[in-house]
C-alpha atoms as a PDB file:
ATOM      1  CA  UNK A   1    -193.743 175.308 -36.166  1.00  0.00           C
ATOM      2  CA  UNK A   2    -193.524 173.361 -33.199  1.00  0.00           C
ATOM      3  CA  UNK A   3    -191.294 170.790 -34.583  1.00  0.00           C
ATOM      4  CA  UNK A   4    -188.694 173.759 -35.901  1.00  0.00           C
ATOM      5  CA  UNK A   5    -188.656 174.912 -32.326  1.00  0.00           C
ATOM      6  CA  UNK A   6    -188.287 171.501 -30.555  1.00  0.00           C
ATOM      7  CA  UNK A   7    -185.543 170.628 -33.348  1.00  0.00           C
ATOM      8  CA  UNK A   8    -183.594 174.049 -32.989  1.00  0.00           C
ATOM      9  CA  UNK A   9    -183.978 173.679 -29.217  1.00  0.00           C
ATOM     10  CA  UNK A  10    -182.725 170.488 -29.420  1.00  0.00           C
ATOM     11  CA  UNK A  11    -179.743 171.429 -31.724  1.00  0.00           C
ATOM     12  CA  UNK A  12    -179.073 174.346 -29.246  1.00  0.00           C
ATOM     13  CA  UNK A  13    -178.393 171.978 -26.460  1.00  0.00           C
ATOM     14  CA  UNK A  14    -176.092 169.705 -28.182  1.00  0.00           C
ATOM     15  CA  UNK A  15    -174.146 172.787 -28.496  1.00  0.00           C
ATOM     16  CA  UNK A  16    -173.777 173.054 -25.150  1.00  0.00           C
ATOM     17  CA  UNK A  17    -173.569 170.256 -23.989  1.00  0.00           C
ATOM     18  CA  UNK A  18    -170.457 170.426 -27.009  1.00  0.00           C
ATOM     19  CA  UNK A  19    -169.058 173.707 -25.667  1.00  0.00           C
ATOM     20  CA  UNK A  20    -169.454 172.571 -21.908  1.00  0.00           C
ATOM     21  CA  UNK A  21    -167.269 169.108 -22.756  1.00  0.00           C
ATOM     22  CA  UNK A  22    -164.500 171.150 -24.863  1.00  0.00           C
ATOM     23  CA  UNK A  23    -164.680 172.982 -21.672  1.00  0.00           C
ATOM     24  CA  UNK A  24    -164.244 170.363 -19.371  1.00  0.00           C
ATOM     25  CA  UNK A  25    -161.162 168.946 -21.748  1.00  0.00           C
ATOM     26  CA  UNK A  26    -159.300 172.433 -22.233  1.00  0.00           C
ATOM     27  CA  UNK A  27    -159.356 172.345 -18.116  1.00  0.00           C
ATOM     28  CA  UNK A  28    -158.346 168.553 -17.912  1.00  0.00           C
ATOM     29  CA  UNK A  29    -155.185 169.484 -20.110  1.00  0.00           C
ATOM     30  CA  UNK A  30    -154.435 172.900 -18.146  1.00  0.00           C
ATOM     31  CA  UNK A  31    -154.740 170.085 -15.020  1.00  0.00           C
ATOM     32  CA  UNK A  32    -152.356 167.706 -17.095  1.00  0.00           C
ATOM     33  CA  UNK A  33    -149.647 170.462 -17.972  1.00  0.00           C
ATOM     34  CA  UNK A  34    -149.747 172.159 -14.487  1.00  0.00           C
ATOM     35  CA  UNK A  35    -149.005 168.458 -13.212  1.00  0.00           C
ATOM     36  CA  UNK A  36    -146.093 167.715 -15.771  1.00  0.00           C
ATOM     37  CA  UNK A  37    -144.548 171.389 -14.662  1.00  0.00           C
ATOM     38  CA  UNK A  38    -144.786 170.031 -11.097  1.00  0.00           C
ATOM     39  CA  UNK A  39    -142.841 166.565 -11.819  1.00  0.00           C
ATOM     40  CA  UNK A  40    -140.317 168.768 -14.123  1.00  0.00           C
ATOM     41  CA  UNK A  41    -139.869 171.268 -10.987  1.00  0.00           C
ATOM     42  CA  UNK A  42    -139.355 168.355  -8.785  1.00  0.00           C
ATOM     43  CA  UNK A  43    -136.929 166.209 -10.986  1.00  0.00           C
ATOM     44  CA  UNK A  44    -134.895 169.559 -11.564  1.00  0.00           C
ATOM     45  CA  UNK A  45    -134.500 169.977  -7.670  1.00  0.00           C
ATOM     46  CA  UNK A  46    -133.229 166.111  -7.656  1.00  0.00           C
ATOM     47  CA  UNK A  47    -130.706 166.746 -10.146  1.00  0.00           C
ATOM     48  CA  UNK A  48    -129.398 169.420  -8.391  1.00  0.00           C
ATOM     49  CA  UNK A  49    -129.500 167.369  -5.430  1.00  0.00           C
ATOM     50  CA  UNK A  50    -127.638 164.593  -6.866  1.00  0.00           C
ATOM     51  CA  UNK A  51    -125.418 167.104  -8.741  1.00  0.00           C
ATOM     52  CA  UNK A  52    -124.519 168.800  -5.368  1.00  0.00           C
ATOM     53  CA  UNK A  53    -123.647 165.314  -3.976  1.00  0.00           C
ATOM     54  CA  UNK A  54    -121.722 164.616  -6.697  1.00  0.00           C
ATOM     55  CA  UNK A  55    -119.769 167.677  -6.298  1.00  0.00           C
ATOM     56  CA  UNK A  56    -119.226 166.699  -2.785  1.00  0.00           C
ATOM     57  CA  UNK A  57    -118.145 163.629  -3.578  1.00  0.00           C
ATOM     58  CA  UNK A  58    -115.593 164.494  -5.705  1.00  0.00           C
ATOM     59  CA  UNK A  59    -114.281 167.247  -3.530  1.00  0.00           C
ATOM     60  CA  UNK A  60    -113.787 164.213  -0.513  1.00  0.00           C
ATOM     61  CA  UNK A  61    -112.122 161.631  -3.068  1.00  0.00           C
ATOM     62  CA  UNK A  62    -109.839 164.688  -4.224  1.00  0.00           C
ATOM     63  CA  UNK A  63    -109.143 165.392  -0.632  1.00  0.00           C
ATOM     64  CA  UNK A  64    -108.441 161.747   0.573  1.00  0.00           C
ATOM     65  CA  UNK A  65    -105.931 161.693  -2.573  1.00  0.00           C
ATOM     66  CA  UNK A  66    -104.114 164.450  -2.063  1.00  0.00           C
ATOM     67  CA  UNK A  67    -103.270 163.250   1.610  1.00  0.00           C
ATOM     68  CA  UNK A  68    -102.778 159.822   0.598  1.00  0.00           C
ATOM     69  CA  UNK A  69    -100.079 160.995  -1.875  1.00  0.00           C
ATOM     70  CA  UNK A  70     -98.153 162.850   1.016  1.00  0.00           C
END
């Protein structure tokens, strides 16, 4: 009787202990995925950044043409 207990103690632990780690990786990924939406944010600002400068870029070359060609 002893032995069932020990042994279905035993199993309920590893359970646990399994549940606790699935746990722990379920959280490591929500960590992972709220880290990639951070670098995605971030490279999407820089694009717009270098978009913008782009733009203005464009906009000054335009500009210096259409006086040059006066």
């Amino acid at each position: 009787m002893d032995n069932e207990l020990d042994e279905a103690m035993k199993r309920r632990k590893l359970e646990e202990d399994k549940v606790e780690l699935h746990r722990e990786e379920l959280q490591q990924r929500r960590d992972e995925l709220a880290q990639q939406k951070q670098q995605q944010g971030l490279m999407c600002e820089q694009m717009h950044q270098q978009a913008a400068q782009t733009e203005a870029i464009l906009k000054l070359l335009t500009s210096v043409i259409g006086r040059s060609g006066k």
